[in-house]
PDB file of N, CA and C in Angstrom:
ATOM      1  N   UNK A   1      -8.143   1.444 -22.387  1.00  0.00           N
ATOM      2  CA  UNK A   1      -8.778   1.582 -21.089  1.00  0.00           C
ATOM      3  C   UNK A   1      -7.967   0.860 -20.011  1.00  0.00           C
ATOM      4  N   UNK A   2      -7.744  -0.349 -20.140  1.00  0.00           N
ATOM      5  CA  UNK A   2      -6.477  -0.984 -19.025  1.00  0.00           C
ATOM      6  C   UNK A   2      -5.271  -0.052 -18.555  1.00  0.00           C
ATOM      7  N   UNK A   3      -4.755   0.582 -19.807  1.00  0.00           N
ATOM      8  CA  UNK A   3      -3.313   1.268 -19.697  1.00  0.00           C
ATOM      9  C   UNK A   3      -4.086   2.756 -18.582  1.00  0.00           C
ATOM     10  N   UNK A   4      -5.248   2.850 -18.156  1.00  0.00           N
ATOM     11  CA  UNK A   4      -5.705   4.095 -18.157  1.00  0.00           C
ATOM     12  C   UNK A   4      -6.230   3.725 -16.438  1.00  0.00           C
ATOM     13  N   UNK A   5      -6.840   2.438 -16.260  1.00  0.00           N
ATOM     14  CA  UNK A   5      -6.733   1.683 -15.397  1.00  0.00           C
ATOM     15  C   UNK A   5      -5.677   1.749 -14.451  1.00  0.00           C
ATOM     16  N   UNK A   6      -4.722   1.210 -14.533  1.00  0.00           N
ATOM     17  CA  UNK A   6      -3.605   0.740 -14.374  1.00  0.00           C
ATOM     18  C   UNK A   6      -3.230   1.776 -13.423  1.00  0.00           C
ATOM     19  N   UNK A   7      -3.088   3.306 -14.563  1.00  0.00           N
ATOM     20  CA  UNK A   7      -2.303   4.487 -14.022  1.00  0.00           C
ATOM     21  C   UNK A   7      -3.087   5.013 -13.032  1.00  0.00           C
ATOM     22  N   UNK A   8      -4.169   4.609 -13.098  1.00  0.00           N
ATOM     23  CA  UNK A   8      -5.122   5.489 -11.865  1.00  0.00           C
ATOM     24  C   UNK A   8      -4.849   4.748 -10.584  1.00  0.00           C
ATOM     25  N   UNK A   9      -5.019   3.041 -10.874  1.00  0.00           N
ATOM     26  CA  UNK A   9      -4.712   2.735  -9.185  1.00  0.00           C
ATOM     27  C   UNK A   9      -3.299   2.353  -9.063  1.00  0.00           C
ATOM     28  N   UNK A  10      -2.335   2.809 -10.031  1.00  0.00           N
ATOM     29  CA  UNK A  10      -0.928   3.052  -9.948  1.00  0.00           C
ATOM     30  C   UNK A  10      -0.542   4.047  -8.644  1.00  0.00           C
ATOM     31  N   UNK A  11      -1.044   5.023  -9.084  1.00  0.00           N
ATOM     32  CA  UNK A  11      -0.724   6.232  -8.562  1.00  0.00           C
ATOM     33  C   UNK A  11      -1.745   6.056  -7.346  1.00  0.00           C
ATOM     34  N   UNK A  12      -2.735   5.819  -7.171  1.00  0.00           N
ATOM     35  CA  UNK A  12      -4.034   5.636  -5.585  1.00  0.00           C
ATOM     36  C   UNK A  12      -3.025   4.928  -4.761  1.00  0.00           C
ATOM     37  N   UNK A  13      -2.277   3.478  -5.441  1.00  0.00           N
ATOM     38  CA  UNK A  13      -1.521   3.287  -4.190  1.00  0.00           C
ATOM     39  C   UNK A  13      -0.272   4.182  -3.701  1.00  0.00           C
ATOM     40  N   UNK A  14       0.314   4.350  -4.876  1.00  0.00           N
ATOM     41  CA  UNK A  14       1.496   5.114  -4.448  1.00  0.00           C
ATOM     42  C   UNK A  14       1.142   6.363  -3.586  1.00  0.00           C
ATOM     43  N   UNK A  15      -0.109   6.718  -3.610  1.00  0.00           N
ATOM     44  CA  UNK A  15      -0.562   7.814  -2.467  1.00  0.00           C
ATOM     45  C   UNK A  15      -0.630   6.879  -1.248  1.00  0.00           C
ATOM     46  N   UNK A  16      -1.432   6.428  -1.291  1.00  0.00           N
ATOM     47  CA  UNK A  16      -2.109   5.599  -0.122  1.00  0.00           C
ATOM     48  C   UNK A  16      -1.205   4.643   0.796  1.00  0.00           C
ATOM     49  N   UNK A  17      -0.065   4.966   0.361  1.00  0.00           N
ATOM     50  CA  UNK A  17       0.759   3.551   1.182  1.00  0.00           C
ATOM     51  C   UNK A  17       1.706   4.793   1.358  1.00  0.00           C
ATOM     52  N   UNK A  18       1.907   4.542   2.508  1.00  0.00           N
ATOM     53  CA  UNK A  18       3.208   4.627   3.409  1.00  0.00           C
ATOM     54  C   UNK A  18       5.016   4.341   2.997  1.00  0.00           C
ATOM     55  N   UNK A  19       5.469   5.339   2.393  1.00  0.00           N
ATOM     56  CA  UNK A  19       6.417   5.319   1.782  1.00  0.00           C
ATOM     57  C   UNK A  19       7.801   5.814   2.979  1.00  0.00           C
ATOM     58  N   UNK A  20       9.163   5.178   2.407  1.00  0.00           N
ATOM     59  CA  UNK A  20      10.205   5.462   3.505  1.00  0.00           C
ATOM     60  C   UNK A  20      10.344   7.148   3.409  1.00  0.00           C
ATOM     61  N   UNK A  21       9.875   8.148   2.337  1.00  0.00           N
ATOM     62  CA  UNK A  21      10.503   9.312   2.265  1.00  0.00           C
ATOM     63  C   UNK A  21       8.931  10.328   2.847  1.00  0.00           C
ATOM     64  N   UNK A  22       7.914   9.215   2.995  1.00  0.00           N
ATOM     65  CA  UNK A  22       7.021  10.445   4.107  1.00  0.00           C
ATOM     66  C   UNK A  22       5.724   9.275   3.936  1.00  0.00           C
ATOM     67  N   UNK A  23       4.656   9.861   4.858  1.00  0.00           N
ATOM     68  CA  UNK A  23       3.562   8.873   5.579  1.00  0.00           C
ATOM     69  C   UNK A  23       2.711   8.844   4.077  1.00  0.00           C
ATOM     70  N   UNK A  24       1.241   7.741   4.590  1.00  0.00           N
ATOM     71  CA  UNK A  24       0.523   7.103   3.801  1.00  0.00           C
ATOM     72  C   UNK A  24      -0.057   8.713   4.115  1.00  0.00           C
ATOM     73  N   UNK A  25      -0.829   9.258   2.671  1.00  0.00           N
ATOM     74  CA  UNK A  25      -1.521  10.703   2.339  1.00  0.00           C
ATOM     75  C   UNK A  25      -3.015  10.337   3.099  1.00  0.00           C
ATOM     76  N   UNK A  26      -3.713  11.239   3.409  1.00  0.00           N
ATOM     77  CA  UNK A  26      -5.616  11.091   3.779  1.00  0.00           C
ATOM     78  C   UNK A  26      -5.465  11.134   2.301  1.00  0.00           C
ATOM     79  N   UNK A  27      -6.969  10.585   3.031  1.00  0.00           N
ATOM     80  CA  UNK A  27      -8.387  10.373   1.508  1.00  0.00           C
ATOM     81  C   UNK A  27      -7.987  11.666   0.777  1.00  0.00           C
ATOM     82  N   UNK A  28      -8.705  13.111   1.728  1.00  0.00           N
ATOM     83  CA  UNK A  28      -8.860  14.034   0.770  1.00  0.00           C
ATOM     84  C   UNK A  28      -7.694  14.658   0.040  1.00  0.00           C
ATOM     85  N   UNK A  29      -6.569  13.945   0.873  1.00  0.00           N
ATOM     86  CA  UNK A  29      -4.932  15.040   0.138  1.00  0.00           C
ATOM     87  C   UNK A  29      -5.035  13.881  -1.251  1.00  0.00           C
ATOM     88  N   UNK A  30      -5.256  12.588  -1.115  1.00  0.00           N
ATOM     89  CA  UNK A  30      -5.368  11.566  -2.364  1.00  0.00           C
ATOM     90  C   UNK A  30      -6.192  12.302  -3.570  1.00  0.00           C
ATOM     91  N   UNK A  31      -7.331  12.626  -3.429  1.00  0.00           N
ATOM     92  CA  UNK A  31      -8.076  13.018  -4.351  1.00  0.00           C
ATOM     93  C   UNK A  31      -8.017  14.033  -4.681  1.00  0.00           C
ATOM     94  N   UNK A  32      -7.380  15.367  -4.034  1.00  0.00           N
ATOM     95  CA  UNK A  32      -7.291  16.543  -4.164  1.00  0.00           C
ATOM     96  C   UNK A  32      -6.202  16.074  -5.243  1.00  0.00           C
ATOM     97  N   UNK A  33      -5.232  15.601  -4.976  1.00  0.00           N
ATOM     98  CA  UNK A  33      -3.842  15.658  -5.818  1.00  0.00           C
ATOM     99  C   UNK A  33      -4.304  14.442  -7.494  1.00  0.00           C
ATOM    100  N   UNK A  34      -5.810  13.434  -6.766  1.00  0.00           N
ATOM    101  CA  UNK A  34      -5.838  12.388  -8.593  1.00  0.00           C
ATOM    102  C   UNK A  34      -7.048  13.819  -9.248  1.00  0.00           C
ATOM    103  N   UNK A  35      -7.762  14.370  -8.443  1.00  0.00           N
ATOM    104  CA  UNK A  35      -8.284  15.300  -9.905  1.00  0.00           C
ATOM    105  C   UNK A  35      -7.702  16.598 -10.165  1.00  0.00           C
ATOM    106  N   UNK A  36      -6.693  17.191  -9.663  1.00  0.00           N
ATOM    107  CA  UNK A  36      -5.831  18.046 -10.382  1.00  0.00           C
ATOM    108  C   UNK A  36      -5.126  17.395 -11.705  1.00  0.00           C
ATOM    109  N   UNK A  37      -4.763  16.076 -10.840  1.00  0.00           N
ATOM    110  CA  UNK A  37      -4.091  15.184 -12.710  1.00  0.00           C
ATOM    111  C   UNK A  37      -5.045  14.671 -13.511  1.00  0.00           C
ATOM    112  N   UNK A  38      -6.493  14.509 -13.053  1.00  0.00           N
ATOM    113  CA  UNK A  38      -7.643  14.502 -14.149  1.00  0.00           C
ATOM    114  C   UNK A  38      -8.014  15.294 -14.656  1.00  0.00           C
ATOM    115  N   UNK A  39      -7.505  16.754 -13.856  1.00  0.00           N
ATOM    116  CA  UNK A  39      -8.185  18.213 -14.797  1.00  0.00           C
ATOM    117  C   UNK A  39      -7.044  18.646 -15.924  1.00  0.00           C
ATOM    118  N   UNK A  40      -5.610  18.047 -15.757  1.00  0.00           N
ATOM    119  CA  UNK A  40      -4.390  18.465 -16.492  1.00  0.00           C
ATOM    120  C   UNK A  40      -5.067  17.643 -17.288  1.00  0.00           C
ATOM    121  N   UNK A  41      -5.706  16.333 -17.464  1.00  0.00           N
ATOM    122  CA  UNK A  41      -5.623  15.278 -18.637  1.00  0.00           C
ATOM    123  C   UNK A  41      -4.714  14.182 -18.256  1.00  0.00           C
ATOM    124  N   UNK A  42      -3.711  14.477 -17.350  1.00  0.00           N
ATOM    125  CA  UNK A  42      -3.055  13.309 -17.423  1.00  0.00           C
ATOM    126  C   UNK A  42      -3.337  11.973 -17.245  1.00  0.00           C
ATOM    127  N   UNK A  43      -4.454  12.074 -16.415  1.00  0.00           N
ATOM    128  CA  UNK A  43      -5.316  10.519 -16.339  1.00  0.00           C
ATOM    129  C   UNK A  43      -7.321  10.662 -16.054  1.00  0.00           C
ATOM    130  N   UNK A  44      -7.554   9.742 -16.188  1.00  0.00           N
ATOM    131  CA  UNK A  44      -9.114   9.653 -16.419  1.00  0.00           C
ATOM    132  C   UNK A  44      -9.404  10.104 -15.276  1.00  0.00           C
ATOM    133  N   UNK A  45     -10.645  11.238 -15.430  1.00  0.00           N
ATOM    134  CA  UNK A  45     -11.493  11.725 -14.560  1.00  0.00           C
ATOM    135  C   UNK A  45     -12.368  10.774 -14.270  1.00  0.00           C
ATOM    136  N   UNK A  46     -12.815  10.082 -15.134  1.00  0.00           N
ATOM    137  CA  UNK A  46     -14.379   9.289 -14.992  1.00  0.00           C
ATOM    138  C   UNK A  46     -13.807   8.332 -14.053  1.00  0.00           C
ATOM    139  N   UNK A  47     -12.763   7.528 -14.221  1.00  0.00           N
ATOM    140  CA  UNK A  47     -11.977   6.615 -13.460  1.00  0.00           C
ATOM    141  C   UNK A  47     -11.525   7.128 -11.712  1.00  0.00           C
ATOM    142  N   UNK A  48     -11.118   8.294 -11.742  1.00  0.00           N
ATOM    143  CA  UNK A  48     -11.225   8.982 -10.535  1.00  0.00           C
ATOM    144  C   UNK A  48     -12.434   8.597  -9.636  1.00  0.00           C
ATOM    145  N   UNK A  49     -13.047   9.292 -10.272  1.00  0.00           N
ATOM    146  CA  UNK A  49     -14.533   9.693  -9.747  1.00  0.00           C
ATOM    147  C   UNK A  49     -14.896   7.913  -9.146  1.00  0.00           C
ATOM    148  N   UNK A  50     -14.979   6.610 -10.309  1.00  0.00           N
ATOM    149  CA  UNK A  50     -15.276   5.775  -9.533  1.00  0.00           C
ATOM    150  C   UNK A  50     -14.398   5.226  -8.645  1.00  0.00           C
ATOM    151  N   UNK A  51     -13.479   5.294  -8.724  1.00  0.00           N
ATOM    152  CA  UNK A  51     -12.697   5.124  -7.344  1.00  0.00           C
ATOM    153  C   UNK A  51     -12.976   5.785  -6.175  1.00  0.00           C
ATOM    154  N   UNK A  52     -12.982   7.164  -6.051  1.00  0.00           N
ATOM    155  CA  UNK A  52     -13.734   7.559  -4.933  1.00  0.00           C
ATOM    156  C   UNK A  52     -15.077   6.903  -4.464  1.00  0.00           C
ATOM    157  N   UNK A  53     -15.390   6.588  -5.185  1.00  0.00           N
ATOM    158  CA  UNK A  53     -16.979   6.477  -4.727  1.00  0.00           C
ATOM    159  C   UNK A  53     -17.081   4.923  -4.386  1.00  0.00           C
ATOM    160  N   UNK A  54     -15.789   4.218  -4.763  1.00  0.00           N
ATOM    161  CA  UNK A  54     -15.544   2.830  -4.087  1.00  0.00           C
ATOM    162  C   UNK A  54     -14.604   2.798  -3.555  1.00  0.00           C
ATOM    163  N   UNK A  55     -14.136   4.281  -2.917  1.00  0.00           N
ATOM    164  CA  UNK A  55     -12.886   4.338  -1.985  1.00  0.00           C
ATOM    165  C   UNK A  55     -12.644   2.839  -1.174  1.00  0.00           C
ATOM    166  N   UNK A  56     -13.958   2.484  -0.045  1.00  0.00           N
ATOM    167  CA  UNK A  56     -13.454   2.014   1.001  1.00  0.00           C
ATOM    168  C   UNK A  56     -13.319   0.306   0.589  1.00  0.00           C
ATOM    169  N   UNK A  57     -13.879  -0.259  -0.482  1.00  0.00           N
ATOM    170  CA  UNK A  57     -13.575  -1.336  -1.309  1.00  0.00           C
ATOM    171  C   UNK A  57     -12.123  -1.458  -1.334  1.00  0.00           C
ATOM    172  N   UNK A  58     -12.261  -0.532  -2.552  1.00  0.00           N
ATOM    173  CA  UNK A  58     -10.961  -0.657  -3.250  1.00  0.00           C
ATOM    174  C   UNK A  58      -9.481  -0.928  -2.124  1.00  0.00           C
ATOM    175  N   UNK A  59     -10.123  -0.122  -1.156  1.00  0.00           N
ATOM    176  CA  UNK A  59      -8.222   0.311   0.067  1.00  0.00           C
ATOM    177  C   UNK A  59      -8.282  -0.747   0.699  1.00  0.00           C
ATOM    178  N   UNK A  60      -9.855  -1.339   0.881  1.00  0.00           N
ATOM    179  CA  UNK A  60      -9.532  -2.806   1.949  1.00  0.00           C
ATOM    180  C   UNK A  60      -8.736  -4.008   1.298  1.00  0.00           C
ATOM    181  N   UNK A  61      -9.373  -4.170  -0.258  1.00  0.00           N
ATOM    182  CA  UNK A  61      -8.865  -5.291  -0.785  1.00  0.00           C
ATOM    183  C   UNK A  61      -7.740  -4.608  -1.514  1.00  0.00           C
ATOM    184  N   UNK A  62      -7.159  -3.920  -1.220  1.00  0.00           N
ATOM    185  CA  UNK A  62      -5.385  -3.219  -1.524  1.00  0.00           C
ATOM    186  C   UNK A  62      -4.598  -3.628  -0.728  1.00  0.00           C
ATOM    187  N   UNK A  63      -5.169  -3.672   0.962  1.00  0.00           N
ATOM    188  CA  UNK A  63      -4.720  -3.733   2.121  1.00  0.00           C
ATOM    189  C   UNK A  63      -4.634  -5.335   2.200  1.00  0.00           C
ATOM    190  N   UNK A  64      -5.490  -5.859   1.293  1.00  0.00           N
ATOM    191  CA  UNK A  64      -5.773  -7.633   2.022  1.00  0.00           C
ATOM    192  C   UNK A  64      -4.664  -8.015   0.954  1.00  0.00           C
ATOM    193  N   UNK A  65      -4.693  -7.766  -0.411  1.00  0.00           N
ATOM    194  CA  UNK A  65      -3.809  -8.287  -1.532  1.00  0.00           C
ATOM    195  C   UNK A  65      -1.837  -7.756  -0.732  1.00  0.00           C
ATOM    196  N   UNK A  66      -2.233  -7.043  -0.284  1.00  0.00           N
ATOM    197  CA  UNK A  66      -0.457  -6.520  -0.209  1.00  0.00           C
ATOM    198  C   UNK A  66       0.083  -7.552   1.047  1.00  0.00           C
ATOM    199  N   UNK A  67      -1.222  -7.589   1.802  1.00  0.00           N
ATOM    200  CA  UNK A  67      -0.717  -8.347   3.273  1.00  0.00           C
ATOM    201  C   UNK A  67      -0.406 -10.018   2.577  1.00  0.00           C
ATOM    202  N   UNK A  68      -0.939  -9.937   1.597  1.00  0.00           N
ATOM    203  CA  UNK A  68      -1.382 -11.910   1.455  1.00  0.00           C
ATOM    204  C   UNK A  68       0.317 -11.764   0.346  1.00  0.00           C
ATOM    205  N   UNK A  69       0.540 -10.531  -0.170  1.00  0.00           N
ATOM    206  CA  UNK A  69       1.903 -10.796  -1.171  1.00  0.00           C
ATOM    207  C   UNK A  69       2.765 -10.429  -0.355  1.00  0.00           C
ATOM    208  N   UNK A  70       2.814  -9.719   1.251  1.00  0.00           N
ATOM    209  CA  UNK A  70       4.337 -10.013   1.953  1.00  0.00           C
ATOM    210  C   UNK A  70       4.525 -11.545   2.735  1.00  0.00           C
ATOM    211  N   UNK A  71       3.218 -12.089   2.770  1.00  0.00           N
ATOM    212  CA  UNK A  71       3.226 -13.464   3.672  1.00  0.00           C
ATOM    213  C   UNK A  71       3.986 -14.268   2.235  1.00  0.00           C
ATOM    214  N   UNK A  72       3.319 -14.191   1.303  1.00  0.00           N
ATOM    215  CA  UNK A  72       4.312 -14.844  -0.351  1.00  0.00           C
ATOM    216  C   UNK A  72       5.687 -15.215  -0.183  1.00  0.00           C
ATOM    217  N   UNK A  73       5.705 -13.443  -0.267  1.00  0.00           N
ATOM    218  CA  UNK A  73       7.842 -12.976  -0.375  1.00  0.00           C
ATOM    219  C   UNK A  73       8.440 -13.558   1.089  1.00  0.00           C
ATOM    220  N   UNK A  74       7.340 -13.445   2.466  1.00  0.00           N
ATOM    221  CA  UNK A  74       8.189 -13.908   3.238  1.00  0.00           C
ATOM    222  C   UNK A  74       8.595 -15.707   3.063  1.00  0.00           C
ATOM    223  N   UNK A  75       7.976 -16.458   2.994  1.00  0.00           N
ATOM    224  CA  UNK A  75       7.969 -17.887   2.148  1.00  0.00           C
ATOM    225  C   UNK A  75       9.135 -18.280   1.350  1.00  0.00           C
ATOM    226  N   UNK A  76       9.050 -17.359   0.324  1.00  0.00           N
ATOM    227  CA  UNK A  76      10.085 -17.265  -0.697  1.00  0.00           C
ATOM    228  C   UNK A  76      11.455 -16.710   0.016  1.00  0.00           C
ATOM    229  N   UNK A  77      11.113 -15.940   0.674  1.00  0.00           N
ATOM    230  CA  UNK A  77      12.744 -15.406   1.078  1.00  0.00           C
ATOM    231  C   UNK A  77      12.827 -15.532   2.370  1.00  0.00           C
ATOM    232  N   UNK A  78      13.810 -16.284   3.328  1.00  0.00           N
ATOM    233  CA  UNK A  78      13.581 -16.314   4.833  1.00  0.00           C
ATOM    234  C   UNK A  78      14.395 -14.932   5.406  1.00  0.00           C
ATOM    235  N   UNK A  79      15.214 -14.482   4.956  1.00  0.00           N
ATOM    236  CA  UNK A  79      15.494 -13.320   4.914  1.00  0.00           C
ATOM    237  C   UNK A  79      14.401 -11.839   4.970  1.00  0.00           C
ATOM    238  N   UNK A  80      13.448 -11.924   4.160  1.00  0.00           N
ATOM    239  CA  UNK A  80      12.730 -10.870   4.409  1.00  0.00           C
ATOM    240  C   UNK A  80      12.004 -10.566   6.029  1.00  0.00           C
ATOM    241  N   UNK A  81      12.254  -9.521   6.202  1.00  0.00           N
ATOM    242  CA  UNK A  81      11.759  -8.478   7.557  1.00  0.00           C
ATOM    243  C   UNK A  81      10.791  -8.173   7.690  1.00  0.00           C
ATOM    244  N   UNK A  82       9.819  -7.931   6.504  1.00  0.00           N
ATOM    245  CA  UNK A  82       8.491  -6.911   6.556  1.00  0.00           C
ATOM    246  C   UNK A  82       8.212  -5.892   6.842  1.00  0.00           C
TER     247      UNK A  82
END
């Protein structure tokens, strides 16, 4: 169940964030694209499903954990830009 975990909000962020090769996806292009890979099997439907339904949880404290780990790296590296 962790390894199953993992891959679901693996992939939620890798939608959800703003990447250099194109923008952060909407909600519905996110979910349209995690239950096509829950209907292939490739990852848990049931796990889907509660993520949606704690969408706006889950993205805030995604949003608070990522902001609190670039203030980290900036610390650690005086070099980093953000």
């Amino acid at each position: 169940m962790g390894s199953q975990i993992l891959a679901v909000a693996d992939i939620f962020t890798a939608l959800n964030e703003e990447r250099t090769y194109r923008p952060a996806l909407e909600r519905n292009k996110i979910f349209n694209i995690m239950y096509k890979m829950a209907r292939e099997r490739a990852i848990n439907g049931d796990l889907v499903r509660l993520l949606e339904k704690n969408y706006e949880l889950v993205n805030e404290t995604r949003k608070i954990s990522q902001r609190e780990s670039a203030k980290e790296y900036a610390v650690m590296n005086p070099f980093f830009t953000g």
